[in-house]
Each structure stands twice: as C-alpha cells, then as structure tokens.
N, C-alpha and C. Protein backbone atom coordinates (compact mmCIF):
# COMPACT_ATOMS: atom_id res chain seq x y z
N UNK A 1 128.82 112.87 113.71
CA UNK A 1 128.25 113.97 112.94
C UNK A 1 126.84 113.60 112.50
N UNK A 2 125.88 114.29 112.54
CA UNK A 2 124.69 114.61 111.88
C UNK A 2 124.73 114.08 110.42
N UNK A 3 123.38 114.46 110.18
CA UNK A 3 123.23 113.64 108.65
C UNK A 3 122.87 115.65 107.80
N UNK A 4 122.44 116.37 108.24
CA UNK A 4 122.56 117.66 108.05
C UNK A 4 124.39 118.23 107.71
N UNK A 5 124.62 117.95 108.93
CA UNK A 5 126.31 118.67 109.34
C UNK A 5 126.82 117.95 108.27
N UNK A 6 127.03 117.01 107.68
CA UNK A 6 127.78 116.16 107.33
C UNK A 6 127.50 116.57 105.39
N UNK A 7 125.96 116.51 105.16
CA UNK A 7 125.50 117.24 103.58
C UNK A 7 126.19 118.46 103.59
N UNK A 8 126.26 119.13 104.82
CA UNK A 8 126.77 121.00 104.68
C UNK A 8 128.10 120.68 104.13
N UNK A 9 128.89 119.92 105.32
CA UNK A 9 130.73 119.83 104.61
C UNK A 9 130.91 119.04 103.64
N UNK A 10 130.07 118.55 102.98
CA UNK A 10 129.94 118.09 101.75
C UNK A 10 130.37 118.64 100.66
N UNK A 11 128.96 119.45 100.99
CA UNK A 11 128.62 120.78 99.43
C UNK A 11 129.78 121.63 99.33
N UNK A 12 129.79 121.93 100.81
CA UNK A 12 130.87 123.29 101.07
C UNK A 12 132.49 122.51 100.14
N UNK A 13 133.06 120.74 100.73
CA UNK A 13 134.31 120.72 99.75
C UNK A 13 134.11 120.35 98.49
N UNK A 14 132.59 120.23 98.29
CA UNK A 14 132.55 120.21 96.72
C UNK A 14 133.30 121.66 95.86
N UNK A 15 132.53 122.72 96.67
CA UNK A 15 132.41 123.80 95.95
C UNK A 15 134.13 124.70 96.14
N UNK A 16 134.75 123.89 96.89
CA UNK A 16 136.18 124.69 97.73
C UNK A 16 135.83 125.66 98.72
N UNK A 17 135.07 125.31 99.04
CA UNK A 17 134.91 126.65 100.30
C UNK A 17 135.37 126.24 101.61
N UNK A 18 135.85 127.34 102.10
CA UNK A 18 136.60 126.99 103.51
C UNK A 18 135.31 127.46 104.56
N UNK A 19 134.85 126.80 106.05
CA UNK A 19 134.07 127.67 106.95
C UNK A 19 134.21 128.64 106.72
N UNK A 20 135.65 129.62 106.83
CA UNK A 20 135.12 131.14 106.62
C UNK A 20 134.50 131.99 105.89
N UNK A 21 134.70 131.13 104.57
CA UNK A 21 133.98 131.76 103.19
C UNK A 21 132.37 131.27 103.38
N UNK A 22 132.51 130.21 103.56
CA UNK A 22 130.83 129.71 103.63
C UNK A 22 130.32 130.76 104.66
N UNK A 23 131.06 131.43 105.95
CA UNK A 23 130.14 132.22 107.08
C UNK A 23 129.94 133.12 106.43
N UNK A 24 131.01 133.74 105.46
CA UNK A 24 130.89 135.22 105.26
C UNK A 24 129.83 135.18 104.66
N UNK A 25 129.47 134.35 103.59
CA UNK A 25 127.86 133.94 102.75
C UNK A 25 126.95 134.23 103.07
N UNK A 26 126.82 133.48 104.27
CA UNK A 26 125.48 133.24 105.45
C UNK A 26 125.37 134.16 106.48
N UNK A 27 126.38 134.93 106.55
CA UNK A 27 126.25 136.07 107.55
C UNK A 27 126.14 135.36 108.71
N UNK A 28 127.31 134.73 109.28
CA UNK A 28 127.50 133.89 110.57
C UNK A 28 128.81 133.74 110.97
N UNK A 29 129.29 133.36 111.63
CA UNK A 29 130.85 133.68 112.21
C UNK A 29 130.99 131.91 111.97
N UNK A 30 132.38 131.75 111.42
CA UNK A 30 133.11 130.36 111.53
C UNK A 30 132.24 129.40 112.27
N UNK A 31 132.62 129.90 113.58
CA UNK A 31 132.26 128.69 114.48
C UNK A 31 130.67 128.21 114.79
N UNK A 32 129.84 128.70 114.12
CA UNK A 32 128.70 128.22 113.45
C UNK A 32 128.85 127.40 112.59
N UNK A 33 129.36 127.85 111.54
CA UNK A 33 129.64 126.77 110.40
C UNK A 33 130.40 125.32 111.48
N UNK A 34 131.60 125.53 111.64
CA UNK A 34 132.03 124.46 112.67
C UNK A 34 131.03 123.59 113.35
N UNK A 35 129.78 124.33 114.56
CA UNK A 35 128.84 123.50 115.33
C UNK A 35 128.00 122.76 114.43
N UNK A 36 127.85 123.26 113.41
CA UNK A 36 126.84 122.89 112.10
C UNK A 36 127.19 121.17 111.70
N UNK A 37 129.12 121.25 110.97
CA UNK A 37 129.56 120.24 110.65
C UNK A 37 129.32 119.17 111.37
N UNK A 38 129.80 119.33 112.84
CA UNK A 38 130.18 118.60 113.64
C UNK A 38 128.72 118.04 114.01
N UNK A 39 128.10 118.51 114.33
CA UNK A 39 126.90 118.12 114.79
C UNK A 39 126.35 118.61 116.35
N UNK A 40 127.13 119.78 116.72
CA UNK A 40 127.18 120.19 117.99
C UNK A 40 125.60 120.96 118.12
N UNK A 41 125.33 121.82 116.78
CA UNK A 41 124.11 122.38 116.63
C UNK A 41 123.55 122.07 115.22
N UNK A 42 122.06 122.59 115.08
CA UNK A 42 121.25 122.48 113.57
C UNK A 42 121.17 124.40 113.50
N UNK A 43 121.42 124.33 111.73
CA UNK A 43 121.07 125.59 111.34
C UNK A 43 119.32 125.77 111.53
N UNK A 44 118.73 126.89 111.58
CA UNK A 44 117.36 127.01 111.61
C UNK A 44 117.31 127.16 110.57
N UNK A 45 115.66 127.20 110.13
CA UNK A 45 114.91 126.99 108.59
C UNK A 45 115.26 127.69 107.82
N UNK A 46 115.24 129.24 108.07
CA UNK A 46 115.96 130.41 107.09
C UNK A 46 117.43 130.53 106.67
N UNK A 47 117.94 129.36 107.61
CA UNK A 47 119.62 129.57 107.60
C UNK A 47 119.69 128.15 106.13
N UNK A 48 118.88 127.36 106.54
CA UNK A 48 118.88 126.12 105.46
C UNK A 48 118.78 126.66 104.53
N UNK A 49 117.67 127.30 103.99
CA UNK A 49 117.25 128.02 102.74
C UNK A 49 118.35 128.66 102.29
N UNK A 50 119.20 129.66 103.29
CA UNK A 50 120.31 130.34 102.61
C UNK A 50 121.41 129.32 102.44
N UNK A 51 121.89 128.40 102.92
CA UNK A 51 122.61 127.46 102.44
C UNK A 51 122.50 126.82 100.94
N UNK A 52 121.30 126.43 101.33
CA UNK A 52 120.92 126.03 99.87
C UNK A 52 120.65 126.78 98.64
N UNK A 53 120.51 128.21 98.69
CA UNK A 53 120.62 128.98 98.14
C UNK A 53 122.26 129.52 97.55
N UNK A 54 123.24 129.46 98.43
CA UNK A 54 124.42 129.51 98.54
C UNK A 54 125.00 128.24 97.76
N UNK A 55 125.21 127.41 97.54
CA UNK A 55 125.28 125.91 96.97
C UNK A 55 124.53 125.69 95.63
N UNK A 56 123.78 126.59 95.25
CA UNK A 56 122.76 126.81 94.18
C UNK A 56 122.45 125.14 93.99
N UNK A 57 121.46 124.19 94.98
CA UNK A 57 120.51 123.29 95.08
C UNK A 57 119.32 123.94 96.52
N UNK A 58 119.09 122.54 96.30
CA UNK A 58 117.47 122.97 96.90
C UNK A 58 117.98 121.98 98.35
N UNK A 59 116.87 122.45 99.15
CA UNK A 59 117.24 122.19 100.52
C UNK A 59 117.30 120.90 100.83
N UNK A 60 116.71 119.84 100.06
CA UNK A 60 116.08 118.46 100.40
C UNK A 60 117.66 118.10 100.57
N UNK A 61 118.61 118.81 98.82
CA UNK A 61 120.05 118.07 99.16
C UNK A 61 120.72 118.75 100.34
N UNK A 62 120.74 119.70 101.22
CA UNK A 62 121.10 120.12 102.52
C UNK A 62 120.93 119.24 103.57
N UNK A 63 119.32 119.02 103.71
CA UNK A 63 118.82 118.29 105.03
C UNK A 63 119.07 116.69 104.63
N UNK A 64 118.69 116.14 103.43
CA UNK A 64 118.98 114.02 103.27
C UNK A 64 120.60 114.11 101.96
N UNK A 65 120.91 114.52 101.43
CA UNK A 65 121.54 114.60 100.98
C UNK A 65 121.23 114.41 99.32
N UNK A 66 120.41 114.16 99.25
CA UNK A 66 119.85 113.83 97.98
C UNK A 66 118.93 114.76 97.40
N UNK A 67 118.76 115.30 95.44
CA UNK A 67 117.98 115.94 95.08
C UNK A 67 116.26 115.90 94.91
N UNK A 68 115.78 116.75 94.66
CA UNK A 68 114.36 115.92 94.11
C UNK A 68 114.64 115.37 92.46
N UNK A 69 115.33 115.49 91.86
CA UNK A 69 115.75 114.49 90.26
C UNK A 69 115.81 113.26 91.06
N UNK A 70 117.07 112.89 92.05
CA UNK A 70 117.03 111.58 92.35
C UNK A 70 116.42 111.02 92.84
N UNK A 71 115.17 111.80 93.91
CA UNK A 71 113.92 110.92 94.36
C UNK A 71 112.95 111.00 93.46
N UNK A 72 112.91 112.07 92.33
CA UNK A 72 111.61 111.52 91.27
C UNK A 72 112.30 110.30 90.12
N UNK A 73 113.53 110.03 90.08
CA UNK A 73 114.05 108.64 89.53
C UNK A 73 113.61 107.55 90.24
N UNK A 74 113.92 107.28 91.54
CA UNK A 74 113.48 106.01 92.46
C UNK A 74 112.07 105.98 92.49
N UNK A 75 111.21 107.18 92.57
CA UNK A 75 110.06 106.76 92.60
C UNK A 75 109.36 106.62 91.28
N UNK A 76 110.29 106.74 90.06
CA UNK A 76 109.38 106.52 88.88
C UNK A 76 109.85 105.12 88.66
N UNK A 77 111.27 104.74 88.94
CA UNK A 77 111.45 103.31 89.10
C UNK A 77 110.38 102.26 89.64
N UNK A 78 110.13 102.57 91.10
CA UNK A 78 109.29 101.76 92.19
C UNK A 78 107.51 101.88 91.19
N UNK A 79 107.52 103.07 90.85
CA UNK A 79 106.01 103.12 90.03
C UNK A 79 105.96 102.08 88.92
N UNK A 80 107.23 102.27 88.21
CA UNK A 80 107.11 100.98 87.47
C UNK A 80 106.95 100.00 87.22
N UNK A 81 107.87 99.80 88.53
CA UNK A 81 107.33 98.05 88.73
C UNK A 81 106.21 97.62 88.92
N UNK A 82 105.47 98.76 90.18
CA UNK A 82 104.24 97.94 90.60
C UNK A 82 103.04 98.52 89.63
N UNK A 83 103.35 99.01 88.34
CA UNK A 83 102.64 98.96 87.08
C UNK A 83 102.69 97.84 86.09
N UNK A 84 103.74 97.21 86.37
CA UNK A 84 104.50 95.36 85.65
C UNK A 84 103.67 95.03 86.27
N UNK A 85 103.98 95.00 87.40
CA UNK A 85 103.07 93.24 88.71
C UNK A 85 101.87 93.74 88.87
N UNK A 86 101.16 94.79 88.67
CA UNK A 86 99.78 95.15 88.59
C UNK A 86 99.05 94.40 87.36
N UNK A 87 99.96 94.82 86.33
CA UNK A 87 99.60 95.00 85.26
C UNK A 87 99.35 93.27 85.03
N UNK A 88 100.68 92.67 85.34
CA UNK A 88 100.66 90.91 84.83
C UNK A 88 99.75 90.60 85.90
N UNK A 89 99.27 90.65 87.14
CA UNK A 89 98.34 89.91 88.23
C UNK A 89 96.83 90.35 87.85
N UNK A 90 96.56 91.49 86.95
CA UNK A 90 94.99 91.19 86.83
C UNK A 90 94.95 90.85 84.93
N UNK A 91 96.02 90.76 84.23
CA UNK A 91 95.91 90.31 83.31
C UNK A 91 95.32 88.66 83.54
N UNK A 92 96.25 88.34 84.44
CA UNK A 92 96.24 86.96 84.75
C UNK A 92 95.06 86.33 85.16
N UNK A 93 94.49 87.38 85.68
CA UNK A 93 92.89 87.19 86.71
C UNK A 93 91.73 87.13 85.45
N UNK A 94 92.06 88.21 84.32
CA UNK A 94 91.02 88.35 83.23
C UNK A 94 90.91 87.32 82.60
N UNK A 95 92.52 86.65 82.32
CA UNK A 95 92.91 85.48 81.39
C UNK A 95 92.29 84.46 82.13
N UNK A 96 92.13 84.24 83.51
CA UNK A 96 91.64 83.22 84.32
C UNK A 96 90.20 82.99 83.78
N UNK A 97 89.45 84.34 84.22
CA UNK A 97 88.03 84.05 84.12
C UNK A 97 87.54 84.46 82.89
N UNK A 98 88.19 84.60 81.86
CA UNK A 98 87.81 84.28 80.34
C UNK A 98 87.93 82.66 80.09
N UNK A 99 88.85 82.27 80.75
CA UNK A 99 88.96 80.67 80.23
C UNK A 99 88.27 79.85 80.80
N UNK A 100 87.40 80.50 82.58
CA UNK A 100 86.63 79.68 82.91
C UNK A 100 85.15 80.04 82.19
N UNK A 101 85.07 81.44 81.67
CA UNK A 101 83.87 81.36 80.62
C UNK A 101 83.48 80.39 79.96
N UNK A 102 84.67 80.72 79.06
CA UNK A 102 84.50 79.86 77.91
C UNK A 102 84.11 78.53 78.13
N UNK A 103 84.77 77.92 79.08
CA UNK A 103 84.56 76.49 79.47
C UNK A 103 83.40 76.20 80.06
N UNK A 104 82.84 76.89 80.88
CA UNK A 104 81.79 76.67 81.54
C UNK A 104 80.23 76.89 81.15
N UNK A 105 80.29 78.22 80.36
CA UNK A 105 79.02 78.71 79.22
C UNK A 105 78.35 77.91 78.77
N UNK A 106 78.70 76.98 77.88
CA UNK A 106 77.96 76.33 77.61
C UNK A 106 77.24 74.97 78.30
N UNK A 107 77.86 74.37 79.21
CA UNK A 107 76.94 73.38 80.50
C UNK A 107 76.26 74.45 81.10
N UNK A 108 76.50 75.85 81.66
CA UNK A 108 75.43 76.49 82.38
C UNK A 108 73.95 77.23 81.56
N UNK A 109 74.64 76.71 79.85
CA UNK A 109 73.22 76.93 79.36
C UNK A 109 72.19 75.94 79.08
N UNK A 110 73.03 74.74 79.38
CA UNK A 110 72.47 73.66 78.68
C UNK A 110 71.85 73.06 80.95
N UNK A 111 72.33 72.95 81.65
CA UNK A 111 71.50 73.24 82.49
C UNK A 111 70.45 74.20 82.57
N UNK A 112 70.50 75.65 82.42
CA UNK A 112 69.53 76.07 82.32
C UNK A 112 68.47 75.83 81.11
N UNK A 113 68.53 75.34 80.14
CA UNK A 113 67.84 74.58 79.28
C UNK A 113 67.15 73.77 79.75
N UNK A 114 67.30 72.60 80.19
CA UNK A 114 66.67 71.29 80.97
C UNK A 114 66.09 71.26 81.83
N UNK A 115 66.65 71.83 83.31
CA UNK A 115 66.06 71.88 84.26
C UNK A 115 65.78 73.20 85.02
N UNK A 116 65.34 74.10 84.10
CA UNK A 116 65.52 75.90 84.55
C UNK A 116 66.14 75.97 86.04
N UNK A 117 66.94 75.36 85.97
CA UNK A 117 68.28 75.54 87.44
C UNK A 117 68.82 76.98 87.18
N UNK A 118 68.40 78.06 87.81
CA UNK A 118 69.03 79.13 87.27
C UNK A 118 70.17 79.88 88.15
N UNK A 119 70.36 79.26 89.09
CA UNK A 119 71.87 79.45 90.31
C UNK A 119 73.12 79.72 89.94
N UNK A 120 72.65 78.87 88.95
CA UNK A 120 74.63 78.81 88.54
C UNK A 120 74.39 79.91 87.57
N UNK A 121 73.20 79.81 86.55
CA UNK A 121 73.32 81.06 85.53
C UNK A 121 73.47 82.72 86.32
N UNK A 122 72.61 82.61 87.28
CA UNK A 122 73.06 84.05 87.93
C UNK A 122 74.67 83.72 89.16
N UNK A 123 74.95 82.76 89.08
CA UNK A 123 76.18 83.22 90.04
C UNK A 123 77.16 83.34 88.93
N UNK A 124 77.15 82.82 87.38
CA UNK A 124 78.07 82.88 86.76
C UNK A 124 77.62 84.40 86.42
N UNK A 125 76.37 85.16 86.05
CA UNK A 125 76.61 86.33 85.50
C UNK A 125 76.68 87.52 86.24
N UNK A 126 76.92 87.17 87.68
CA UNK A 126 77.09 88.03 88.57
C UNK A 126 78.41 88.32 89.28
N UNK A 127 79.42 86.96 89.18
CA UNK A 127 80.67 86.69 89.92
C UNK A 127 81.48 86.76 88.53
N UNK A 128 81.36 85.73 87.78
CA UNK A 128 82.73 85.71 86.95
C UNK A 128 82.77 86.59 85.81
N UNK A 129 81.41 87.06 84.85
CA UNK A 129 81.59 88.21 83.95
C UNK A 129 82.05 89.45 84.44
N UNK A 130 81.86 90.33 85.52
CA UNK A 130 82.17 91.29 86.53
C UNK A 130 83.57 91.18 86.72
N UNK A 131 83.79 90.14 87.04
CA UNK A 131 85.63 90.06 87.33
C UNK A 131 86.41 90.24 86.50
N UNK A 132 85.58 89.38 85.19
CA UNK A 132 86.39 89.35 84.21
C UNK A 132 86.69 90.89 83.27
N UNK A 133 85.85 91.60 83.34
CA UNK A 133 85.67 93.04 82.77
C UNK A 133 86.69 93.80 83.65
N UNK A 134 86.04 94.17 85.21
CA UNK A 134 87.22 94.25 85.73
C UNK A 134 88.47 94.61 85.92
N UNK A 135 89.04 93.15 85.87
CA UNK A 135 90.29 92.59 85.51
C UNK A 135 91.05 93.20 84.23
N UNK A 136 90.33 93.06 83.46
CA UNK A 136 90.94 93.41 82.28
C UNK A 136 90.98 94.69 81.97
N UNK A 137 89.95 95.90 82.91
CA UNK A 137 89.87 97.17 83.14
C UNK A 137 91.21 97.51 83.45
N UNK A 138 91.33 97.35 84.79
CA UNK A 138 92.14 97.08 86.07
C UNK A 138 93.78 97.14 84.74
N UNK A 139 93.68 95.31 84.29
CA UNK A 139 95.13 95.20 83.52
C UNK A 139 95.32 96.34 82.36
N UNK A 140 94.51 96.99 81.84
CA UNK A 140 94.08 97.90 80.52
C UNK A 140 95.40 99.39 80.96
N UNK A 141 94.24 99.64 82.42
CA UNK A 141 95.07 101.08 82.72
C UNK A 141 96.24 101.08 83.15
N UNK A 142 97.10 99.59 83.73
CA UNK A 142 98.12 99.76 84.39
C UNK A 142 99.24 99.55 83.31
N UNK A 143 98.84 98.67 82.22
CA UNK A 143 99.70 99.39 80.48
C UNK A 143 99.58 100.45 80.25
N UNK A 144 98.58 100.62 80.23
CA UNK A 144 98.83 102.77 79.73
C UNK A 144 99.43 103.00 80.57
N UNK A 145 99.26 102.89 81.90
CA UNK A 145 100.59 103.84 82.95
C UNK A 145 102.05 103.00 82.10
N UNK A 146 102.39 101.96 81.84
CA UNK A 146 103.66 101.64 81.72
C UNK A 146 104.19 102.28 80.06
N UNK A 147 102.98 102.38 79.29
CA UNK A 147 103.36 103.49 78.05
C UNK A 147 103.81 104.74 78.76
N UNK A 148 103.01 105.30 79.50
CA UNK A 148 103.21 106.94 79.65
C UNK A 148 102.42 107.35 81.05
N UNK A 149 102.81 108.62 81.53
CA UNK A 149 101.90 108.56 82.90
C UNK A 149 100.49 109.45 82.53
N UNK A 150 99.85 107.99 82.41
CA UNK A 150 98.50 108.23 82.03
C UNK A 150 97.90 108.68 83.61
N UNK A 151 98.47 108.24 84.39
CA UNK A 151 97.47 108.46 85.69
C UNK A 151 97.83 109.63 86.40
C-alpha cells in the first residue's frame, strides 16, 4: 500500500466509516475508495481536497500523514536548538576575542609606543575588535530568538 492509500484507511477507521459511506461523500463508487487504499490508484487534487474536507483536516494529513501543528512542533523544536548551538558558538567566539583583547592591548600599545610598529595595532583593530562585536551581535540575536521569535 501507498503512503496516501494507507492515511485514507486510516482517517476513514478513525472516523467508522465503511468505503461505501466514505464514496457516497466523495461522490465515487466503492471501488475507488478500494484502488485508493490499496494502492492500485492515487485520488486527483480535487478528490484530496474533498477527502480532507470530509475528515475535517487539511490535506498534508491525507497525502504524509501528519498535521501542520505537528510539523510546526518539530520545526520549532529543530529552530531551537540551532538557536542554543548558535547562540553558545559565537558567545564563545566573543568570549574568545574579548579575552584575547584584554590580554594583548596593552603590549600592542606599549609596542606601538616604542617603536611606532603599527602592524599589529592595525591587525588587532581590524581582525579581533570586528569579531569581537560581531560575535557578540551574532550571540545577542540568537537569545532573543530563544526568548521569543524575534526573527
């Protein structure tokens, strides 16, 4: 059997309906309903709609078996997470290059003091302040998504 045929005789012994009652519905003779189950044939698009109309759900549970409630659950699940591991991997990146700030700031001023070596002062204020803002941009919005759907 089909993955269609198989949602139809589903719904249909959810609801007690026998093929004949479900044809009389759909305005189709038994043995439609029958080719349907089995997997011998597919209803066409307008016949889905009236099924699903008939079943009072929506077609998605006809054709995969499942509602749109239960795919907007899995996908607010899956959003979640990768709002966690977003969220902890550029926290982690901000926390990185705040601590190499801090540490480093002051030898790259005190080089540029002495010997106006100014390389490191522009690769530090070009590479690691940038990241670090960033980062912490980046980690900022993916908490607000995990408060609420900010995005």
């Amino acid at each position: 059997m089909n993955g269609i045929g198989k949602n139809i005789k589903k719904l249909r012994k959810e609801r007690a309906l026998s093929q004949e009652q479900l044809a009389e519905r759909l305005h189709v003779t038994r043995q439609a309903v029958s080719s349907w189950e089995t997997g011998k044939n597919q209803p066409d698009i307008e016949t889905l709609e009236s099924i699903a109309a008939v079943f009072d759900t929506d077609i998605l549970m006809v054709l995969y078996g499942r509602s749109r409630q239960e795919e907007s659950g899995e996908e607010k699940g899956a959003q979640r997470k990768r709002c966690v591991r977003n969220c902890l991997m550029w926290g982690a990146i901000a926390l990185a290059g705040l601590m190499v700030h801090l540490m480093v700031k002051d030898k790259i001023m005190d080089w540029y003091y002495r010997f106006c070596y100014t390389v490191p002062v522009y690769l530090f204020a070009l590479l690691v302040r940038p990241l670090c803002v960033f980062a912490s941009a980046v980690a900022f919005m993916n908490g607000l998504c995990l408060i609420g759907d900010v995005r």
